[in-house]
Protein backbone atom coordinates (compact mmCIF):
# COMPACT_ATOMS: atom_id res chain seq x y z
CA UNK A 1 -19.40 -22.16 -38.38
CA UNK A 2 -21.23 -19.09 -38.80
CA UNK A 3 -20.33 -16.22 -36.47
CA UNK A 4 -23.14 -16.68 -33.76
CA UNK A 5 -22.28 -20.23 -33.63
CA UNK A 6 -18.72 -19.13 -32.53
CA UNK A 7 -20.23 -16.16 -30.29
CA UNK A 8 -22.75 -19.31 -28.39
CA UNK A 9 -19.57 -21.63 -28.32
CA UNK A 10 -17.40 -18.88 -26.59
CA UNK A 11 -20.10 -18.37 -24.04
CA UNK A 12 -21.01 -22.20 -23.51
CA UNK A 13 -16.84 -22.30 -23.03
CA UNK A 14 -16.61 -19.90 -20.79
CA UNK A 15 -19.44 -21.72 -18.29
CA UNK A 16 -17.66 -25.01 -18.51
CA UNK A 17 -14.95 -24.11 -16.13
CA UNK A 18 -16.62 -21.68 -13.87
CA UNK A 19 -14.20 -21.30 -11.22
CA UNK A 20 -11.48 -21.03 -13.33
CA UNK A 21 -13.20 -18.85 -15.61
CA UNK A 22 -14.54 -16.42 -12.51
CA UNK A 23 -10.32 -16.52 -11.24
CA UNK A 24 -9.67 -15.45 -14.78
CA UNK A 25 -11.96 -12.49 -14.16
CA UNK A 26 -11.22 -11.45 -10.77
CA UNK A 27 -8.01 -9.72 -12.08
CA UNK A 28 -10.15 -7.59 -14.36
CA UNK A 29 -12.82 -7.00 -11.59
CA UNK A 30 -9.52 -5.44 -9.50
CA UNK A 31 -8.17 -3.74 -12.41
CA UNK A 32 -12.00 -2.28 -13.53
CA UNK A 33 -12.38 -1.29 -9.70
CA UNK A 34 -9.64 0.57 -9.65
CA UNK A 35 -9.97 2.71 -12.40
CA UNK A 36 -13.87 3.22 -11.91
CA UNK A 37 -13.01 4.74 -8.38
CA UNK A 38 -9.76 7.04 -9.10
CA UNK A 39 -10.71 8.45 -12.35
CA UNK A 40 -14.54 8.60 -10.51
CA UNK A 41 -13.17 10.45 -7.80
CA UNK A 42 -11.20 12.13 -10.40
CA UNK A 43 -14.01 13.41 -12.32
CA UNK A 44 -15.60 14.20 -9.09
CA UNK A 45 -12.88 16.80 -7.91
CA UNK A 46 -13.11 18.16 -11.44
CA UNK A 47 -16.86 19.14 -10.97
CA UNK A 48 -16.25 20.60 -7.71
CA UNK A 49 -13.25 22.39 -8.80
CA UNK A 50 -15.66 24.19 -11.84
CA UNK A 51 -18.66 24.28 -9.31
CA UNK A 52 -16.84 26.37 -6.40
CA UNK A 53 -15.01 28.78 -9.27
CA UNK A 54 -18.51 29.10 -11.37
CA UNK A 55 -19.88 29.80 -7.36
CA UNK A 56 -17.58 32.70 -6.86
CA UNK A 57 -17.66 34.15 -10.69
CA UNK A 58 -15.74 33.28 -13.98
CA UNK A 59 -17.38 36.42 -15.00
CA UNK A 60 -15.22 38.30 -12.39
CA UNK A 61 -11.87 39.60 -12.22
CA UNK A 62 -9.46 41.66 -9.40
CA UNK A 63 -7.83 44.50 -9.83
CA UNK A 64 -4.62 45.51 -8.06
CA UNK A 65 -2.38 48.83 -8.08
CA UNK A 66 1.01 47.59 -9.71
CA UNK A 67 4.19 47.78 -8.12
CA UNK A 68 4.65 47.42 -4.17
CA UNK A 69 3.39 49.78 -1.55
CA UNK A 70 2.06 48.86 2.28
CA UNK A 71 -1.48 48.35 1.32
CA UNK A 72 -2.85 48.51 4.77
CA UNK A 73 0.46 47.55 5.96
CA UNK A 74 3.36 49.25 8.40
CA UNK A 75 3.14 53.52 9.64
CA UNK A 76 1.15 56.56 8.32
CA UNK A 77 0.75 57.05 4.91
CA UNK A 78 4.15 58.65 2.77
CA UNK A 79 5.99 56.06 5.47
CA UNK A 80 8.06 53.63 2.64
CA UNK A 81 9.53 50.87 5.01
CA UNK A 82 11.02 49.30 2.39
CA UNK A 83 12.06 52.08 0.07
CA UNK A 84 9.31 51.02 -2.22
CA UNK A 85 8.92 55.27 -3.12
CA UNK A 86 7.46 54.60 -6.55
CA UNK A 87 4.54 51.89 -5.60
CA UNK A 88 3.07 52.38 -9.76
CA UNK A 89 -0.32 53.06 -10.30
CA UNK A 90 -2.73 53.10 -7.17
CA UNK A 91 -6.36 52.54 -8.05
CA UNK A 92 -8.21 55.63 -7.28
CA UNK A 93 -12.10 57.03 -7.34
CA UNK A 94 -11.76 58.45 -11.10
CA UNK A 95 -10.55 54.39 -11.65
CA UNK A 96 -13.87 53.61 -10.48
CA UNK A 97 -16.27 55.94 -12.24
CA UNK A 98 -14.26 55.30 -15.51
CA UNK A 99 -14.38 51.90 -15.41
CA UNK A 100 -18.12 51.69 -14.13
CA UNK A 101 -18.80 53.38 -17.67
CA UNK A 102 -16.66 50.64 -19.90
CA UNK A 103 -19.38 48.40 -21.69
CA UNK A 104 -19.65 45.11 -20.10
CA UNK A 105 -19.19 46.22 -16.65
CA UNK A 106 -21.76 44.86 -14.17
CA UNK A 107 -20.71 46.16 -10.70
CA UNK A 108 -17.87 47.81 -9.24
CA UNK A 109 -16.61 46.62 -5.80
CA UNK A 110 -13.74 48.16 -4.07
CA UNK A 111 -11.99 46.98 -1.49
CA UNK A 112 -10.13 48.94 1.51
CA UNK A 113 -8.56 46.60 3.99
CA UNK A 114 -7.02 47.48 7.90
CA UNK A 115 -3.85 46.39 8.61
CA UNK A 116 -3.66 42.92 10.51
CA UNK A 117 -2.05 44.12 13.32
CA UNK A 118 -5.36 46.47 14.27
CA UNK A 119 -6.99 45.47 17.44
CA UNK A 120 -11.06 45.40 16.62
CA UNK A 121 -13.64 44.74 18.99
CA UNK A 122 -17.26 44.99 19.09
CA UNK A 123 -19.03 46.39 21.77
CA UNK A 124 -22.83 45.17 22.48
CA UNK A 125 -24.74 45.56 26.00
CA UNK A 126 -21.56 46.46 28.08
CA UNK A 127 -20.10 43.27 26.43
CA UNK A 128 -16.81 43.61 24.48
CA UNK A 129 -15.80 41.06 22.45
CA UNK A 130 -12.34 40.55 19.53
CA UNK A 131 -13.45 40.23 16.71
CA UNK A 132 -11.80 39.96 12.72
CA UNK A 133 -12.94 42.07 9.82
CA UNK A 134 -13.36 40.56 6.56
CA UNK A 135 -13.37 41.48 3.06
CA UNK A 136 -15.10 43.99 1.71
CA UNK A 137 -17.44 42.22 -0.49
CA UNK A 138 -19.91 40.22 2.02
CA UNK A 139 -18.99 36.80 2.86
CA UNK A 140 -17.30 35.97 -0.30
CA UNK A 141 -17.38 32.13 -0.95
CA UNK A 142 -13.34 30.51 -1.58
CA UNK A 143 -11.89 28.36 -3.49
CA UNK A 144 -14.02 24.79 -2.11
CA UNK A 145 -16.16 26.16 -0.24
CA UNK A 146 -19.87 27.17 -1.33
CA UNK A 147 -20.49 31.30 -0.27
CA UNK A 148 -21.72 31.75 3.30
CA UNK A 149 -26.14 32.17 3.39
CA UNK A 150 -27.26 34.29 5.55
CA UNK A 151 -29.19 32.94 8.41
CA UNK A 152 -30.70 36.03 9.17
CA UNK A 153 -31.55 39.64 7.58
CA UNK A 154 -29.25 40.22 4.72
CA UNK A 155 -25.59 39.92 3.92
CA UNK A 156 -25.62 43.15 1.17
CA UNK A 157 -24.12 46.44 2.49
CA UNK A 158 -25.30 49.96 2.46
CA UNK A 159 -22.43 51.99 1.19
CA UNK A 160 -22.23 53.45 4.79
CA UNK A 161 -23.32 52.32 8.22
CA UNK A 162 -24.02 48.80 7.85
CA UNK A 163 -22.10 45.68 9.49
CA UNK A 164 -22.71 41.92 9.32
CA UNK A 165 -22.00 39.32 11.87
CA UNK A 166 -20.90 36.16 11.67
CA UNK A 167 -22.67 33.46 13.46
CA UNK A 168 -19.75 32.97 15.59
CA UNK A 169 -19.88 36.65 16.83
CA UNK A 170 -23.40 36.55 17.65
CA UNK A 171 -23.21 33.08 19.73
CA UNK A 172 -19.90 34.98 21.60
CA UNK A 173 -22.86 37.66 23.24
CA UNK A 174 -24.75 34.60 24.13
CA UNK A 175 -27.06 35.20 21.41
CA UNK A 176 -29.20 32.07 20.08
CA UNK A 177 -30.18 30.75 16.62
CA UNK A 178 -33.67 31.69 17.80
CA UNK A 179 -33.47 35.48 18.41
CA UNK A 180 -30.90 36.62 15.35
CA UNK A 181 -33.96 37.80 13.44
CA UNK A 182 -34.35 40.05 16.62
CA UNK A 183 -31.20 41.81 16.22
CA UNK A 184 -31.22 42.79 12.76
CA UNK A 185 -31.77 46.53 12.68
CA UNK A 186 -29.55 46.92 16.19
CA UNK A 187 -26.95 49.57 16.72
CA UNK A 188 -23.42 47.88 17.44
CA UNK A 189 -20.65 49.70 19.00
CA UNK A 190 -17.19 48.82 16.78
CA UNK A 191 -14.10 49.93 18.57
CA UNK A 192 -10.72 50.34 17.32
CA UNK A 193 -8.39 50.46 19.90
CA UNK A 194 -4.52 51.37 19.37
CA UNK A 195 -1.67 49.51 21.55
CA UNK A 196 -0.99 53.10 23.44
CA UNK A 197 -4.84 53.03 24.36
CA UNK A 198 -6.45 55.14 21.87
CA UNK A 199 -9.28 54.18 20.69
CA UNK A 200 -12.01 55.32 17.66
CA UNK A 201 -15.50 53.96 18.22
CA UNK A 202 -18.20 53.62 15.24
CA UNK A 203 -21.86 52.71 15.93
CA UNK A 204 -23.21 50.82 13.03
CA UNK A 205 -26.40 49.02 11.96
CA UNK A 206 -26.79 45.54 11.99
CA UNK A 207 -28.20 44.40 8.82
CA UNK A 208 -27.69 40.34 8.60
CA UNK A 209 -25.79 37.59 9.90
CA UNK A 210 -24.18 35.23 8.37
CA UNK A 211 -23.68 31.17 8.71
CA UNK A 212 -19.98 31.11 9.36
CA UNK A 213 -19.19 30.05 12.47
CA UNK A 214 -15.67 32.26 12.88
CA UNK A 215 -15.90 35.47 14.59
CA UNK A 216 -15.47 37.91 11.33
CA UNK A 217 -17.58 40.91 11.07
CA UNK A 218 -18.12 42.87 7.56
CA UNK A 219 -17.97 46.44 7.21
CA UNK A 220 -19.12 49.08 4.68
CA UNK A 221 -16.70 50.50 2.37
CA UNK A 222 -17.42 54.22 3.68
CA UNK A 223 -16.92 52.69 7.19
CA UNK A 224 -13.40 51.23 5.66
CA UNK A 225 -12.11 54.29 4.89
CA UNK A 226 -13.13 56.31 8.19
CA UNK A 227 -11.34 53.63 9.95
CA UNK A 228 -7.73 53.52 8.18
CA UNK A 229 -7.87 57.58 8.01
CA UNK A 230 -8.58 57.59 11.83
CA UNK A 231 -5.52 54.56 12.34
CA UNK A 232 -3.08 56.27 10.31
CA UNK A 233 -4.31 59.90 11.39
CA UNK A 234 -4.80 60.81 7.57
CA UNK A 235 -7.62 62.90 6.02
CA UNK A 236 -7.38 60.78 3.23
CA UNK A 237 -5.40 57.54 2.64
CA UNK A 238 -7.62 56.60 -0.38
CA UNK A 239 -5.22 59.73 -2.27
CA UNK A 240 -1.75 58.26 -1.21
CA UNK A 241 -2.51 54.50 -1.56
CA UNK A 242 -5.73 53.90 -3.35
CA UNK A 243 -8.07 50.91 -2.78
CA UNK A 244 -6.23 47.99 -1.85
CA UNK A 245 -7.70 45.98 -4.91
CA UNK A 246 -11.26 45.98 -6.91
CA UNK A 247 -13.52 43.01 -7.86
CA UNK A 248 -15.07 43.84 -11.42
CA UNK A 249 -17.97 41.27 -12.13
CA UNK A 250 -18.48 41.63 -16.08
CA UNK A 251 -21.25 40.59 -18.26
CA UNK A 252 -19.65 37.00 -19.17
CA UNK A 253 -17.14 35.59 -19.58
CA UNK A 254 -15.87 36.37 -22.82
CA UNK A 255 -16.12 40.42 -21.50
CA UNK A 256 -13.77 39.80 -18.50
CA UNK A 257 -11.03 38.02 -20.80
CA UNK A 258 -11.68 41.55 -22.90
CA UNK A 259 -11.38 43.81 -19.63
CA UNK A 260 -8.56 41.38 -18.62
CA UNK A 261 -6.22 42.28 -21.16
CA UNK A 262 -7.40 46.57 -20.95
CA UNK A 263 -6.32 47.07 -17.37
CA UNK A 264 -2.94 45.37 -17.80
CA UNK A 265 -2.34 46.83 -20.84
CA UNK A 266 -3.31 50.18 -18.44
CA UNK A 267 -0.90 49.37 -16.29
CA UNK A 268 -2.82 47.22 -13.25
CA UNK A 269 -2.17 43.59 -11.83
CA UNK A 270 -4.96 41.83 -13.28
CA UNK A 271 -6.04 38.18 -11.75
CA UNK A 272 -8.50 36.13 -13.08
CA UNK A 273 -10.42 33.11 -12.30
CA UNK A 274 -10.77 31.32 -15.71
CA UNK A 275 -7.04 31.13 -15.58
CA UNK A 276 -6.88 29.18 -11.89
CA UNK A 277 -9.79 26.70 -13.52
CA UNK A 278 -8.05 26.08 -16.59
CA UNK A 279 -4.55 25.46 -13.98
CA UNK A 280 -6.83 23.28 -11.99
CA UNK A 281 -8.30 21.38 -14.64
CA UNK A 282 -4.64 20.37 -16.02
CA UNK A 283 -3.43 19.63 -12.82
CA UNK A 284 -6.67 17.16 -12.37
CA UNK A 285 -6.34 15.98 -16.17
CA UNK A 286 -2.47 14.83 -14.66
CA UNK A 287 -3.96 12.72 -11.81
CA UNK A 288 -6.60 11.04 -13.86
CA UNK A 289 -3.87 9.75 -16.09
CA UNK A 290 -2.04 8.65 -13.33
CA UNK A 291 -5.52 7.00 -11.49
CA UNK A 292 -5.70 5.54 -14.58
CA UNK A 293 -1.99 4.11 -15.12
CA UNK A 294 -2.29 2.90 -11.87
CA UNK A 295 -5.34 0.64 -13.00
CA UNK A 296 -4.13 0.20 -16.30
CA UNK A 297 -1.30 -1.46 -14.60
CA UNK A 298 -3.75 -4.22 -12.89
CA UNK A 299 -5.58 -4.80 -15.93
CA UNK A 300 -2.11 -5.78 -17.33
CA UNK A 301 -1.58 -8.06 -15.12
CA UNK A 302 -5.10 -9.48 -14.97
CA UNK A 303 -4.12 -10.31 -18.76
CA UNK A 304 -1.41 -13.03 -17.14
CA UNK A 305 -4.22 -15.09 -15.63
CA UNK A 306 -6.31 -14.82 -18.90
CA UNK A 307 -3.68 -15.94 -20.92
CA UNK A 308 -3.03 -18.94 -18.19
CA UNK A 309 -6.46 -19.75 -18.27
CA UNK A 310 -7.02 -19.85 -22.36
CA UNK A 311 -3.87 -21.91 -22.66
CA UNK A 312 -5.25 -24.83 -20.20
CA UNK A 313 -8.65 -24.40 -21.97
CA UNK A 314 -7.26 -25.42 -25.31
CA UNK A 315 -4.51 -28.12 -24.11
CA UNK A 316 -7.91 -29.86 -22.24
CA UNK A 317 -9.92 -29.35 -25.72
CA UNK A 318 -7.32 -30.13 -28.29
CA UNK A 319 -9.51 -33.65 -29.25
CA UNK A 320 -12.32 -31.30 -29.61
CA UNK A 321 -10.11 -28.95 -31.57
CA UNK A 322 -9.34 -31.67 -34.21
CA UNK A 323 -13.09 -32.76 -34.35
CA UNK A 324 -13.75 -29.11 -35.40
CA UNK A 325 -11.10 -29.17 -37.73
CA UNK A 326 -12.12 -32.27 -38.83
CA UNK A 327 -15.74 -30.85 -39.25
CA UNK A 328 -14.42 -27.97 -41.92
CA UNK A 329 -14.02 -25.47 -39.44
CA UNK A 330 -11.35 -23.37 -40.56
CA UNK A 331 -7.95 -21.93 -38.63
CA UNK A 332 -9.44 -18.45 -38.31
CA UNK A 333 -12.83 -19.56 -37.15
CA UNK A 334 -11.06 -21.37 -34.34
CA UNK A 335 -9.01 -18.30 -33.03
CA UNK A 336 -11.81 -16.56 -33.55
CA UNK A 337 -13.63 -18.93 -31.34
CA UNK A 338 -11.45 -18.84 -28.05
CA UNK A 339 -10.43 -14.94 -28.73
CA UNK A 340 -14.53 -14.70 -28.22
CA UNK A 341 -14.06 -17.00 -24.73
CA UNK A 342 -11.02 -14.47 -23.93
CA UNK A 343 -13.04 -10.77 -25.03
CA UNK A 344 -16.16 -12.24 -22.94
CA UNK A 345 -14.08 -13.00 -19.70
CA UNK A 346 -12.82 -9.58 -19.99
CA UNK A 347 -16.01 -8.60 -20.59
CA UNK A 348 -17.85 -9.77 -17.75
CA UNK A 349 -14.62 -8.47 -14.97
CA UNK A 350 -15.02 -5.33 -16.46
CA UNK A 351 -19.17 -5.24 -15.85
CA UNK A 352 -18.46 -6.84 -12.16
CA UNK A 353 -15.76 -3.98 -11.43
CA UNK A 354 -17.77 -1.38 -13.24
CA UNK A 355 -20.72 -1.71 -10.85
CA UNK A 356 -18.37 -2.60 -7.45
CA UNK A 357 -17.08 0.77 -8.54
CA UNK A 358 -19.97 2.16 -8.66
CA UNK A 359 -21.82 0.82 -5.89
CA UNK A 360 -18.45 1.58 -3.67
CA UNK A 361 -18.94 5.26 -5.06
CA UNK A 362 -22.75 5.97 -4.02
CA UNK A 363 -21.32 4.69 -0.39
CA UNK A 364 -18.47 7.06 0.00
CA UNK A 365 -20.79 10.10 -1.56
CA UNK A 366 -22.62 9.11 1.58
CA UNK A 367 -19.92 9.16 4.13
CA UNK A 368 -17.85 11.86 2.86
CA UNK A 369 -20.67 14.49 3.62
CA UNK A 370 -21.21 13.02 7.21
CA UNK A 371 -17.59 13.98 7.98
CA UNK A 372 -17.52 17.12 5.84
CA UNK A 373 -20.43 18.11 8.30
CA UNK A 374 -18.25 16.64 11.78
CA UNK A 375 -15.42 18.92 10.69
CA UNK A 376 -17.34 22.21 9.99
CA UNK A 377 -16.61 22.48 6.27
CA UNK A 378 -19.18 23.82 4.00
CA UNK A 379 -18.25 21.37 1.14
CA UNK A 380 -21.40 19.76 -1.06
CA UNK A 381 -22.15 17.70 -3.71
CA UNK A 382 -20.37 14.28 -4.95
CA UNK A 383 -16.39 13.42 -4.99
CA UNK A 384 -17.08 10.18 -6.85
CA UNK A 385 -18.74 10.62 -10.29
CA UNK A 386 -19.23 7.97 -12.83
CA UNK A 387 -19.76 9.31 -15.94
CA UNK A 388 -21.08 7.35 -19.01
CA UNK A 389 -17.78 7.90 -21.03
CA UNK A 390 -15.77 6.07 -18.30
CA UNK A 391 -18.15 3.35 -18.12
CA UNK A 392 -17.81 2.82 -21.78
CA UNK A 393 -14.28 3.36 -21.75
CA UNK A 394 -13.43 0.84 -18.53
CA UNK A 395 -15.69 -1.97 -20.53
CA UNK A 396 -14.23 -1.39 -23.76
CA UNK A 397 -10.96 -1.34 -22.20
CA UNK A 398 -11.56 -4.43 -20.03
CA UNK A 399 -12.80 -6.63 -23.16
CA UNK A 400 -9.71 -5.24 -25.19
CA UNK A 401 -7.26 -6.75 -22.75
CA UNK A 402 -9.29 -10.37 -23.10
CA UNK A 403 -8.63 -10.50 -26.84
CA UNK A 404 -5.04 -9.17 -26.19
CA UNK A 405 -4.44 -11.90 -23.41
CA UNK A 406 -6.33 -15.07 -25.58
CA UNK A 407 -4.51 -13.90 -29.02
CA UNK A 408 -1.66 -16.13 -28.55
CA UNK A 409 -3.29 -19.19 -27.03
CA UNK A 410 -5.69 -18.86 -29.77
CA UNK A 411 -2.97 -18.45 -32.02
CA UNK A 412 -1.70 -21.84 -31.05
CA UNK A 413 -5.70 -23.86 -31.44
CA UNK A 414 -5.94 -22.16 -34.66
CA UNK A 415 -2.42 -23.89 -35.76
CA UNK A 416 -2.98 -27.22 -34.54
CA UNK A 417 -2.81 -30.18 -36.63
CA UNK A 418 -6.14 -31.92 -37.17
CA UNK A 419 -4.46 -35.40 -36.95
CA UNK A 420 -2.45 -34.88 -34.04
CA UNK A 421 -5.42 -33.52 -32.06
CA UNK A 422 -7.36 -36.51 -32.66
CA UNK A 423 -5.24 -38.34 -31.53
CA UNK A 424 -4.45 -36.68 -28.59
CA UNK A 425 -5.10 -38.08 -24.96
């Protein structure tokens, strides 16, 4: 028998008994399923994960003073609540012009933060109305969550002056989607009032607003400053405590890794978001191989029904065995023979659970969004992925475990005596 002889027998074998043969299958149809949507979803979280961190910067890096110190925390600057005298090194101005000149070095932005005990309101036609103050770079996008758009004017700062609104804050004054374009350009009143009564009041320009729905404002760095001098009655807190941290957006990548390892070697707290990818990317490369355990573990058992169904196949063919014997066929063109009729069950659960997979995964990419939406979260893009190297893989895979299952039955066709399967009933 030459070897598409064997390949057109397998197939013609595998037809005879179609409901056995489609039984035989279903446990590699589970098995494929399985894998195809954990180590899809998998692969899905993966490309989010890189998305979101590429979204907010791999070029970029934080800068923090070492040691401890309030930071915008408890009493007037020189207060140490927790005996924390020698805080390290502060970042100060001369930080910042030095390290705008180091090669590589995109943009500077500092960061001066109010302690989260400070009542903030914003004052707009006799209205007043709490409000939260943000970072200091605008709307920065977080981990998951694509950066905030803004829905009207612009969400970049003057360096004094200049406040952006949420969308939340604007809908609080009664304001409509229709007329934000109409406040851009608006004086705001910001108050800062004190739990004795005191209070420090800033007008400042309205320059965009944003789409988050929370009711954060955003602030100019010189604005910053005024207002934690004026809380802690200092002339300058930026000389006792230094900015509260510094975002450093390098060139690339490679620069960052370079400026990384400078300003801890200077004496900073350096964080960086290639190393929270490369954590998250381990911690996903875990789950897959767990997802894929998991449906390893059903294929395995799928290989029980295989085997079951290869053993009846050649106890109903043994006559036809011996006539092939009989014919010259020889012992390894036999095993050959049903481990073909084994691979090609495998084969065709693993093309069925490929594609339920896949179909299953198009449906949830639809669904998930719709919810995503219902709950307010500003997630996009797909959470099941298919990608050609699994669909290889769970085929390969699911015709390996046919020839594993049908070696041993086949084993036992290939060994048969020609007489004795002759004359078998």
């Amino acid at each position: 028998m030459t070897f598409q002889d064997q390949i057109r027998t397998a197939l013609s074998n595998v037809g005879r008994r179609k409901l056995r043969s489609a039984l035989a299958s279903l446990g590699v149809v589970v098995g494929t399923l399985t894998i195809v949507i954990m180590v899809s979803l998998a692969a899905g979280v993966r490309q989010q994960i890189n998305r979101q961190f590429a979204a907010i910067g791999l070029d970029r890096l934080t800068v923090n003073p070492s040691g401890g110190g309030r930071r915008g925390g408890f009493g007037p600057p020189g207060f140490d609540p927790f005996g924390t005298a020698s805080r390290g090194k502060i970042i100060t101005a001369q930080d910042l012009t030095r390290w705008k000149q180091l090669p590589g070095v995109i943009q500077i932005i500092p960061e001066v933060n109010l302690p989260g005990y400070v009542g903030l309101e914003l004052k707009w036609n006799g209205t007043n109305q709490a409000v939260r103050l943000g970072g200091a770079e605008p709307m920065r996008g977080i981990f998951f969550q694509a950066p905030p758009e803004a829905v009207a004017g612009s969400l970049k700062l003057p360096e004094s002056g200049g406040i952006a609104l949420s969308q939340g804050v604007a809908k609080a004054f009664g304001i409509s989607s229709n007329d934000f374009a109409g406040v851009i350009g608006q004086s705001v009143e910001t108050i800062l009032r004190t739990s004795r009564g005191e209070r420090q009041s800033y007008f400042l320009r309205v320059q965009g607003i944003s789409q988050e729905r929370s009711r954060n404002i955003e602030v100019s760095i010189a604005d910053r400053i005024a207002m934690k001098n004026w809380w802690f009655n200092s002339t300058n807190t930026l000389e006792h405590e230094g900015y509260d941290s510094v975002t450093i957006r390098a060139a690339d990548v490679t620069r960052a890794t370079t400026l990384t390892a400078q300003l801890r070697h200077e004496g900073f707290q350096v964080q960086s978001l290639e190393i929270f990818v490369e954590a998250a990317n381990r911690i996903v490369t875990v789950i897959t191989v767990m997802f894929t355990l998991i449906g390893g573990i059903a294929l395995l058992v799928a290989t029980i029904g295989i085997a079951n169904t290869m053993v009846m196949a050649i106890y109903e063919r043994t006559r036809e065995i011996g006539v092939l014997k009989a014919m010259g066929a020889s012992s390894g063109e036999i095993r050959r023979m049903f481990m073909l009729e084994a691979g090609f069950i495998g084969l065709i659960g693993g093309v069925i659970g490929l594609l339920l997979g896949w179909l299953a995964g198009l449906g949830l990419n639809q669904v998930i969004p719709i919810y995503l939406r219902y709950r307010e979260l500003p997630v996009r893009g797909n959470f099941f992925v298919v990608t050609l190297a699994l669909a290889v893989g769970v085929i390969v895979f699911a015709t390996f475990i046919g020839l594993v299952a049908g070696f041993l039955p086949a084993q036992r066709a290939a060994k048969l005596d020609p007489l004795q399967a002759l004359r078998h009933e």
